[in-house]
Protein backbone atom coordinates (compact mmCIF):
# COMPACT_ATOMS: atom_id res chain seq x y z
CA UNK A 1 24.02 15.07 -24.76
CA UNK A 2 21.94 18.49 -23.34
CA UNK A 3 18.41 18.15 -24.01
CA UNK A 4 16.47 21.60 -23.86
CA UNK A 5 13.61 21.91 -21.53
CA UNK A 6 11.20 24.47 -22.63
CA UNK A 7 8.43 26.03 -19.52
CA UNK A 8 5.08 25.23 -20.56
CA UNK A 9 3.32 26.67 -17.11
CA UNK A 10 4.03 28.14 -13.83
CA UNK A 11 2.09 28.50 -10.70
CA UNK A 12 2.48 29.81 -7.09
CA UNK A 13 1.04 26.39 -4.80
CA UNK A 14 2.33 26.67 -1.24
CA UNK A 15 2.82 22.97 -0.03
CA UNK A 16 3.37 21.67 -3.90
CA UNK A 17 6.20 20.14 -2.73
CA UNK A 18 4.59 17.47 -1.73
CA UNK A 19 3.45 16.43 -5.29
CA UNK A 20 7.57 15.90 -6.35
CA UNK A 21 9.08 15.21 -2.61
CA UNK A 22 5.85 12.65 -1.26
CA UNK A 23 2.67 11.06 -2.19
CA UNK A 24 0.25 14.07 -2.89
CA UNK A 25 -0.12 13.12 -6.47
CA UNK A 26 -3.10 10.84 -7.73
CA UNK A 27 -2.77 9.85 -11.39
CA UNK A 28 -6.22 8.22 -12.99
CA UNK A 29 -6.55 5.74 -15.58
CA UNK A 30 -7.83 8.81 -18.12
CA UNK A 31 -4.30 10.42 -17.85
CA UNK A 32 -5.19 13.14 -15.69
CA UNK A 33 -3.97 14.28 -12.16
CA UNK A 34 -4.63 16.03 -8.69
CA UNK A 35 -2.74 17.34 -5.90
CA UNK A 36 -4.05 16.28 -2.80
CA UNK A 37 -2.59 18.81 -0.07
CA UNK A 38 -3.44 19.04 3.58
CA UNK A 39 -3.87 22.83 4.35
CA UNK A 40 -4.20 23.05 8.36
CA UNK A 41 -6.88 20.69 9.36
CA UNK A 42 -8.45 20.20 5.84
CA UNK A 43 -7.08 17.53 2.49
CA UNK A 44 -7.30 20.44 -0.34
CA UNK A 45 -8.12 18.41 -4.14
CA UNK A 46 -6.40 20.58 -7.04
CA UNK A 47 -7.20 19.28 -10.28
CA UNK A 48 -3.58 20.01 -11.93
CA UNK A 49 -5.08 20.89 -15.74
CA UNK A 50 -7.57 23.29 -13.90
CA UNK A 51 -4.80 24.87 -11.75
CA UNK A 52 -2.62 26.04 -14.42
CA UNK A 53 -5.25 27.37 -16.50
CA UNK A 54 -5.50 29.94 -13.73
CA UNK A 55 -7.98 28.32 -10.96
CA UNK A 56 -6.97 28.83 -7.99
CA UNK A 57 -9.73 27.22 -5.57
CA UNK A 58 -9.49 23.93 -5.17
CA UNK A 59 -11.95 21.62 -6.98
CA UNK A 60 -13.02 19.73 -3.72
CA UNK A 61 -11.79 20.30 0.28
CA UNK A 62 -12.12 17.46 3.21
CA UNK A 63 -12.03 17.88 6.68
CA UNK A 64 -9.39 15.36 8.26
CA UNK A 65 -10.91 12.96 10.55
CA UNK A 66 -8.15 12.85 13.02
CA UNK A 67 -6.58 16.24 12.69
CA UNK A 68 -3.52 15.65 14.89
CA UNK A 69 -2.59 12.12 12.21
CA UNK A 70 -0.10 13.49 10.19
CA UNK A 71 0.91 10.18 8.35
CA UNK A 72 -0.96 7.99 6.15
CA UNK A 73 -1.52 8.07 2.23
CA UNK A 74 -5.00 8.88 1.27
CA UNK A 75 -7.26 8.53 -1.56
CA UNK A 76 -9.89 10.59 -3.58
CA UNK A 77 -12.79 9.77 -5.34
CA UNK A 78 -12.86 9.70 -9.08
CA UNK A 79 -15.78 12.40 -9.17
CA UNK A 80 -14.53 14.49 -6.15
CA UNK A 81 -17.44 13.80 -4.21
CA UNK A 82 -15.82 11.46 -1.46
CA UNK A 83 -12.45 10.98 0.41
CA UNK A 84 -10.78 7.86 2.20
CA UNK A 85 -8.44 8.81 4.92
CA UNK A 86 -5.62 6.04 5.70
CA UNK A 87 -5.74 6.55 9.61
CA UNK A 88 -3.18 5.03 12.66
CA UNK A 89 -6.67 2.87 13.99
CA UNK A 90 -9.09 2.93 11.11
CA UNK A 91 -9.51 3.32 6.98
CA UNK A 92 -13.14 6.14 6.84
CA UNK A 93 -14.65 7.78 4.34
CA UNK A 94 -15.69 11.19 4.70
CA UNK A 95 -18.11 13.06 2.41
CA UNK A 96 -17.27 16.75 1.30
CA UNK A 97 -19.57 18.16 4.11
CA UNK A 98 -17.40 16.35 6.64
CA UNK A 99 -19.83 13.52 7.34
CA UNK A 100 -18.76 9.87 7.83
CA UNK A 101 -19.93 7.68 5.08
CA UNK A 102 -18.15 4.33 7.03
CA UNK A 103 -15.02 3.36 8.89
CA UNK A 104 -12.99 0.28 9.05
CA UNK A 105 -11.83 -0.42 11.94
CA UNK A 106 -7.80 -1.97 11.84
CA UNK A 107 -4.79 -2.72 14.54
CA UNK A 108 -3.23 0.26 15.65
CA UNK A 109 0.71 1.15 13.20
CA UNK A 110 1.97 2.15 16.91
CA UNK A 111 4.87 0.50 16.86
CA UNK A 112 4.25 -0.87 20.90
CA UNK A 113 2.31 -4.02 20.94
CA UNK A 114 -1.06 -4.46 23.30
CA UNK A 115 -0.50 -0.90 24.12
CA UNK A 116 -3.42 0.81 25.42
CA UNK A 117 -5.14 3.49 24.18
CA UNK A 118 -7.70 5.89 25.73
CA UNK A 119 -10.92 5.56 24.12
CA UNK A 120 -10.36 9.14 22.57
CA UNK A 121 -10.44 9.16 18.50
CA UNK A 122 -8.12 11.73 18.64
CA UNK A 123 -5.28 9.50 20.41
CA UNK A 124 -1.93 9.63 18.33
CA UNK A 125 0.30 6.99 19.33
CA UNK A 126 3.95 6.75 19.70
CA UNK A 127 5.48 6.16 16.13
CA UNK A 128 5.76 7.63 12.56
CA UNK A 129 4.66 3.80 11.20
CA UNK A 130 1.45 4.14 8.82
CA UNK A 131 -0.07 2.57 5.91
CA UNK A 132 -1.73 3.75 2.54
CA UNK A 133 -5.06 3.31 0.57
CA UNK A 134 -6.28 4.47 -2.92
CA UNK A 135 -9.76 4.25 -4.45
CA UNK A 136 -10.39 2.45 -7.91
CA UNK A 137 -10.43 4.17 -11.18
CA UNK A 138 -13.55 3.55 -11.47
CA UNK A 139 -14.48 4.64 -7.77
CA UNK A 140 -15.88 0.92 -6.57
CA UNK A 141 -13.22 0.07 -4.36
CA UNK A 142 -10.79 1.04 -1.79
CA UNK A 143 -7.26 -0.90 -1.51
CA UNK A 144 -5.96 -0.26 1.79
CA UNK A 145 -2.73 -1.19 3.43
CA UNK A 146 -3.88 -2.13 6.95
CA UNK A 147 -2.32 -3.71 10.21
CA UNK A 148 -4.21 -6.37 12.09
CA UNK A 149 -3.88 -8.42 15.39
CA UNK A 150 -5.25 -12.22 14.62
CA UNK A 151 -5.14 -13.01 18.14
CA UNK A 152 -4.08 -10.72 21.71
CA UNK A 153 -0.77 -9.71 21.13
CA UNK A 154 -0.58 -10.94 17.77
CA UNK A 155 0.69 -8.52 14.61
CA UNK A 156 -0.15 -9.28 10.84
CA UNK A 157 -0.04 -6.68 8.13
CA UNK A 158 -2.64 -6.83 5.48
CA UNK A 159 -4.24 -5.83 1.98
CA UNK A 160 -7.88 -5.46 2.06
CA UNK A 161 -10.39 -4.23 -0.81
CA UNK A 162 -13.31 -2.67 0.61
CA UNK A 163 -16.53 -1.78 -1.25
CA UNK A 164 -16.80 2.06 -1.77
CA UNK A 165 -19.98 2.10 -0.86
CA UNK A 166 -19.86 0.97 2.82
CA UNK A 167 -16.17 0.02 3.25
CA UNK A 168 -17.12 -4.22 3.87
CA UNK A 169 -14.36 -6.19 3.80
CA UNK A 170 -14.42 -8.05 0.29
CA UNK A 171 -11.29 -9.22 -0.05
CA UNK A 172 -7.90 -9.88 2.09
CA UNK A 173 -4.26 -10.66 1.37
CA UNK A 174 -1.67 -11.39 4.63
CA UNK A 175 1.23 -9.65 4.47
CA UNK A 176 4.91 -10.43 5.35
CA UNK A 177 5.76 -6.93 6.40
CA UNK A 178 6.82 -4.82 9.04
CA UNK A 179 6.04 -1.02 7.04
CA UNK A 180 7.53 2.37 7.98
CA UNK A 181 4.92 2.89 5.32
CA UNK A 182 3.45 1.88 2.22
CA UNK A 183 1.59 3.42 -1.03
CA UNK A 184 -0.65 2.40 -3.77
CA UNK A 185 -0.03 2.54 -7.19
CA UNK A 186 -2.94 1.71 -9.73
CA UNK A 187 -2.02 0.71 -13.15
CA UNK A 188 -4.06 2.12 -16.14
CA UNK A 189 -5.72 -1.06 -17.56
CA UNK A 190 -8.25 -0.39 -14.30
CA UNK A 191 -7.36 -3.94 -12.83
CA UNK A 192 -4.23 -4.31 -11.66
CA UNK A 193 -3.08 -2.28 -8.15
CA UNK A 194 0.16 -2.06 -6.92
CA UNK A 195 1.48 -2.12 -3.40
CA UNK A 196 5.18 -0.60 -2.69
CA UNK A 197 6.09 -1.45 1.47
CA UNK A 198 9.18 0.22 2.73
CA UNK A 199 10.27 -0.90 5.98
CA UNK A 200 12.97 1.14 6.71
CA UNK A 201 16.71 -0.24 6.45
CA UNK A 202 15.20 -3.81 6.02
CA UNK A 203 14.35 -3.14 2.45
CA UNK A 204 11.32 -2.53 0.27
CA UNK A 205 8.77 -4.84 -0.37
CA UNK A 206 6.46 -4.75 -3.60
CA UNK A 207 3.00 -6.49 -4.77
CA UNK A 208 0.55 -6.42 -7.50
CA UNK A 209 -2.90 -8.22 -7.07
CA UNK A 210 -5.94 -8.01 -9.25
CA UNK A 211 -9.74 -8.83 -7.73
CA UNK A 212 -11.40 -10.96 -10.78
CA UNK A 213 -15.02 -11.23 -9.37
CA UNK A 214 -15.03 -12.00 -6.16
CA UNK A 215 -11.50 -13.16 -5.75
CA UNK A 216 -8.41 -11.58 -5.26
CA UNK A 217 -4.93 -12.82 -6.96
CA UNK A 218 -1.66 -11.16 -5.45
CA UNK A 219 1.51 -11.52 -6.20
CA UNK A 220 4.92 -10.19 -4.95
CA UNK A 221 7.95 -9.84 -6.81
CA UNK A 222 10.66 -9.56 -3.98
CA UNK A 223 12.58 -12.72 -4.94
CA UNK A 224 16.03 -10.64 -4.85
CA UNK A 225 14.58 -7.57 -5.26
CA UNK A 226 14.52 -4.60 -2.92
CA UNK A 227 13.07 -2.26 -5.30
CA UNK A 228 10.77 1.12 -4.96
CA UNK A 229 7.26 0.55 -7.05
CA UNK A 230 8.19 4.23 -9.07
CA UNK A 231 5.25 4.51 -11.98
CA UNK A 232 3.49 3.00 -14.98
CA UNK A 233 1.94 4.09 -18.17
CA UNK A 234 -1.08 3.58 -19.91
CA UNK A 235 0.97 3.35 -23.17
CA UNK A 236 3.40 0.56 -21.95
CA UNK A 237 3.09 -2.75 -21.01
CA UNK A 238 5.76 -2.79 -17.48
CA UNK A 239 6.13 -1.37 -14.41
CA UNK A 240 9.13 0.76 -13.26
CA UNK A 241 11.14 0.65 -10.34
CA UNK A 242 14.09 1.97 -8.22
CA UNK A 243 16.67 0.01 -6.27
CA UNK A 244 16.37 0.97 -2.79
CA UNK A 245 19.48 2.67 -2.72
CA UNK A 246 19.78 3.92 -6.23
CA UNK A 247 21.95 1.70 -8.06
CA UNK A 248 20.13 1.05 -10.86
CA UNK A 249 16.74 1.71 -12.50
CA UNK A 250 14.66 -1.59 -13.78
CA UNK A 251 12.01 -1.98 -15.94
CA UNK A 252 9.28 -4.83 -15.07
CA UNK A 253 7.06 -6.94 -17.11
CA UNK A 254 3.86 -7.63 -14.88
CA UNK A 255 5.42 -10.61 -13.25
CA UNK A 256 7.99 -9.02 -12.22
CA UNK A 257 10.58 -9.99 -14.83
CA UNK A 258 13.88 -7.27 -15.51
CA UNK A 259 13.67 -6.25 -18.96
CA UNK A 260 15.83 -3.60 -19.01
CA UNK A 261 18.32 -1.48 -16.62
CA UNK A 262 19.90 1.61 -16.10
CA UNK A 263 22.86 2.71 -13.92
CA UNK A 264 23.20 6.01 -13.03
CA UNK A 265 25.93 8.35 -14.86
CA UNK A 266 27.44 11.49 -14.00
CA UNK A 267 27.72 14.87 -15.86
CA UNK A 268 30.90 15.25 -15.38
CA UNK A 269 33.44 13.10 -16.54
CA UNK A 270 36.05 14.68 -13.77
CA UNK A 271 33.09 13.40 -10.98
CA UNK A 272 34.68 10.86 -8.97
CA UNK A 273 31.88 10.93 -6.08
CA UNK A 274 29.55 7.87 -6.21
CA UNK A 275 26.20 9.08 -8.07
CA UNK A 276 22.90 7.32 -7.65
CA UNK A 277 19.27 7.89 -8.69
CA UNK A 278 16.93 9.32 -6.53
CA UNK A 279 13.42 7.58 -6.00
CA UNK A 280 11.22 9.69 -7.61
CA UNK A 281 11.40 9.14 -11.37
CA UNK A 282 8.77 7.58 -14.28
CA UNK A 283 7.08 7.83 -17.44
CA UNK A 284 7.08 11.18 -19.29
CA UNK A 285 5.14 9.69 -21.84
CA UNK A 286 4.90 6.08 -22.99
CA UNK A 287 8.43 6.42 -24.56
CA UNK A 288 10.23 8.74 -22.50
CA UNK A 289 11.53 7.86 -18.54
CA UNK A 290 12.31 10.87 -16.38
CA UNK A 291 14.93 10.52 -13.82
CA UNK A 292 16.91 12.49 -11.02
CA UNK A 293 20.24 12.31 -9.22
CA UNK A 294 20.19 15.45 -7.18
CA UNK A 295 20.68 13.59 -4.16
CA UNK A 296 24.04 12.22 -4.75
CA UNK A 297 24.50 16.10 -6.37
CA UNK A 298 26.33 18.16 -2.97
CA UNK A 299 26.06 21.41 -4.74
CA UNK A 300 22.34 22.26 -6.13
CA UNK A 301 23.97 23.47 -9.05
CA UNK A 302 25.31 20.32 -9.65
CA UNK A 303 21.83 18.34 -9.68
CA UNK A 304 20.61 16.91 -12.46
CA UNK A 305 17.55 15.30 -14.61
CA UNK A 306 18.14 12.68 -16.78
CA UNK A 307 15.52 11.67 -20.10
CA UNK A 308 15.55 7.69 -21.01
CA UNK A 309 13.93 5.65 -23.53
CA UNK A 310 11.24 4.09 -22.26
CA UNK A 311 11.98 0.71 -23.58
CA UNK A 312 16.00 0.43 -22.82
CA UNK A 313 16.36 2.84 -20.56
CA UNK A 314 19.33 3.88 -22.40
CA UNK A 315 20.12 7.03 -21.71
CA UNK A 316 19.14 9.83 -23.85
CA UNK A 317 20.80 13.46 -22.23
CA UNK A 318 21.10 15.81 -19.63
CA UNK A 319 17.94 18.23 -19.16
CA UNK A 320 19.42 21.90 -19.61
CA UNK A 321 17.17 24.60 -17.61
CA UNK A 322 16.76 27.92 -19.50
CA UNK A 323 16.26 29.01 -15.71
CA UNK A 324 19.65 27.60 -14.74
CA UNK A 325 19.90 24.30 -13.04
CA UNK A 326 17.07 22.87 -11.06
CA UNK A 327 17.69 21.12 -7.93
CA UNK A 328 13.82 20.04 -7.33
CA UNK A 329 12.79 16.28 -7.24
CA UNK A 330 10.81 15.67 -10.72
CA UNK A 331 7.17 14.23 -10.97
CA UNK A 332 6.24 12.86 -14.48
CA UNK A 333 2.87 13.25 -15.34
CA UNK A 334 2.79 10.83 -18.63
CA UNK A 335 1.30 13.03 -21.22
CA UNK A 336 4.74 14.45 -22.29
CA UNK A 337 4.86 16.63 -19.23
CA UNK A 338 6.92 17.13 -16.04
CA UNK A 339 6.72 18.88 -12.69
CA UNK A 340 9.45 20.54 -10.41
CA UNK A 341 8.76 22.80 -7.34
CA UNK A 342 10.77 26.05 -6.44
CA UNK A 343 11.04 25.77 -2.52
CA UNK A 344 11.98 29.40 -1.87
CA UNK A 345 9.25 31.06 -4.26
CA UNK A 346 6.85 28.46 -3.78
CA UNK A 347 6.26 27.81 -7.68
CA UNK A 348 5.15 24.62 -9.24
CA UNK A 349 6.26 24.74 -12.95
CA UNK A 350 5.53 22.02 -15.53
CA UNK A 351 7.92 21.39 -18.52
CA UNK A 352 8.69 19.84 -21.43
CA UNK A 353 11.33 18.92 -24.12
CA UNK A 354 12.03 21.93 -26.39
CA UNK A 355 11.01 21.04 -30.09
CA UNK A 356 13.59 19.96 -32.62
CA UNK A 357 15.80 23.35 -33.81
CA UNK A 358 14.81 25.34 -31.02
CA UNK A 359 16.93 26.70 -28.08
């Protein structure tokens, strides 16, 4: 079945792919959304409603602290008025004006241990290893994905919460991990955070953990798993993931339990090659699932977008383009919406399903 997408806004945003292709979008509990794009040495803050209703400057702009970092996941403020940077050595926070507001200090993600470093901030170490933070919804906290050495020569990966305020350590969770790198995903009830560790070709690792006063309750749920942590949605009560290699799509009570899956299927019936979904995929609203197999598509007029229900993941259609076929990632924004980006025209467009009798 062919289910009609109709363009509900359009935008020129160089570096938007980031937003469908990477970790430059930050949902909030309230349903809204922001890009978060480095431009040169600066972290630009779009808020998405704001940008397609034609304003172009962003709504807040950070100096990076360690210009020449190019990894990491970072975090914004709920308000806009404060940033926290994920960095190789160090967690800070960073004010608008480019002043520190604190730093926590962590192991170096250079993938030599005891190496030595020169005393220069600016140092970037051998390796493409990093970790990931995000601030609360309700801006009090800062989850942060951090590496640690116990003892000389020592290694342990950890989950810290932080207070906002001055970045102490409040909270810690040991990790058995060795990332490639890591992001944060925080659920919509404002309690729960997530924690999705990839570690290359030894799998994906994935936690939730809730801080109930003063202490902090994690849990993983990797027994047999090897899943990507893809979204959640205010309106439903799981989580939804991705196998590692795209064989299936699962959808998660809290604890972790399956309660339904998805294989992939192909458009054509005459398609012998091996199709799997790609990891970025989730909630177009709390009954619809987005997903994408233009990976395992050779020809980008072969790629495809796929609409589920949200509760069975059965398999509703095919998205048909009025544009033609659309070989971009998708990012789900939850509110009935969805985003693609145009590489060669730079264009950011958000869609949705075509009502009932139209075409």
């Amino acid at each position: 079945m062919s289910i009609t997408a109709q363009l509900r806004d359009s935008v020129r945003l160089p570096g938007g792919g980031a937003l469908v292709n990477g970790f430059a979008f930050e949902s909030r509990g309230d349903g809204s959304g922001r890009a978060l794009l480095r431009n040169g040495h600066e972290l630009e803050v779009h808020d998405l409603r704001e940008l397609f209703a034609g304003e172009r400057a962003p709504t807040a702009v950070f100096p990076l602290p360690w210009p020449r970092w190019e990894h990491g996941v970072h975090s914004v403020s709920p308000d806009g008025t404060f940033a926290v940077f994920s960095g190789q050595r160090a967690v800070r926070a960073m004010g608008k004006g480019g002043e520190t507001l604190w730093e926590y200090r962590h192991g170096c993600w250079g993938p030599e241990l005891g190496h030595p470093h020169t005393g220069d901030e600016q140092e970037v170490c051998r390796g493409l290893e990093h970790g990931s933070c995000r601030i609360s919804d309700d801006g009090r906290l800062v989850w942060a994905h951090v590496v640690a050495e116990p003892e000389p020569g020592g290694w342990e990966e950890r989950w810290v919460v932080l207070d906002a305020r001055n970045g102490r350590e409040l909270a810690r969770l040991p990790l058995e991990s060795a990332a490639a790198g890591s992001h944060h995903l925080s659920h919509p009830d404002g309690v729960h955070m997530g924690l999705s560790i990839g570690m290359g070709q030894d799998g994906v690792l994935l936690h939730w953990a809730r801080r109930d006063g003063g202490e902090l309750t994690g849990w993983d749920v990797n027994e047999g798993l090897d899943r990507i942590l893809a979204d959640v949605h205010a309106g439903h009560p799981g989580f939804l993931t991705v196998d590692h290699y795209g064989a299936d799509l699962q959808l998660h009570a809290l604890d972790g339990t399956v309660i339904a899956e998805q294989e992939p299927e192909s458009a054509d019936d005459e398609d012998e090659d091996e199709t799997y979904w790609d990891y970025a995929c989730g909630f177009v609203d709390a009954d619809t699932v987005i997903a994408s197999t233009v990976d395992s598509d050779e020809e980008p007029e072969d790629a495809r977008h796929w609409l589920l229900d949200a509760h069975t993941l059965r398999i509703r259609g095919v998205v048909a383009y009025p544009t033609g076929p659309v070989d971009s990632y998708v990012r789900p924004l939850g509110d009935g919406t969805w985003l693609t980006y145009d590489d060669k025209s730079e264009t950011l467009n958000r869609w949705t399903r075509s009502a009932p009798g139209t075409s």
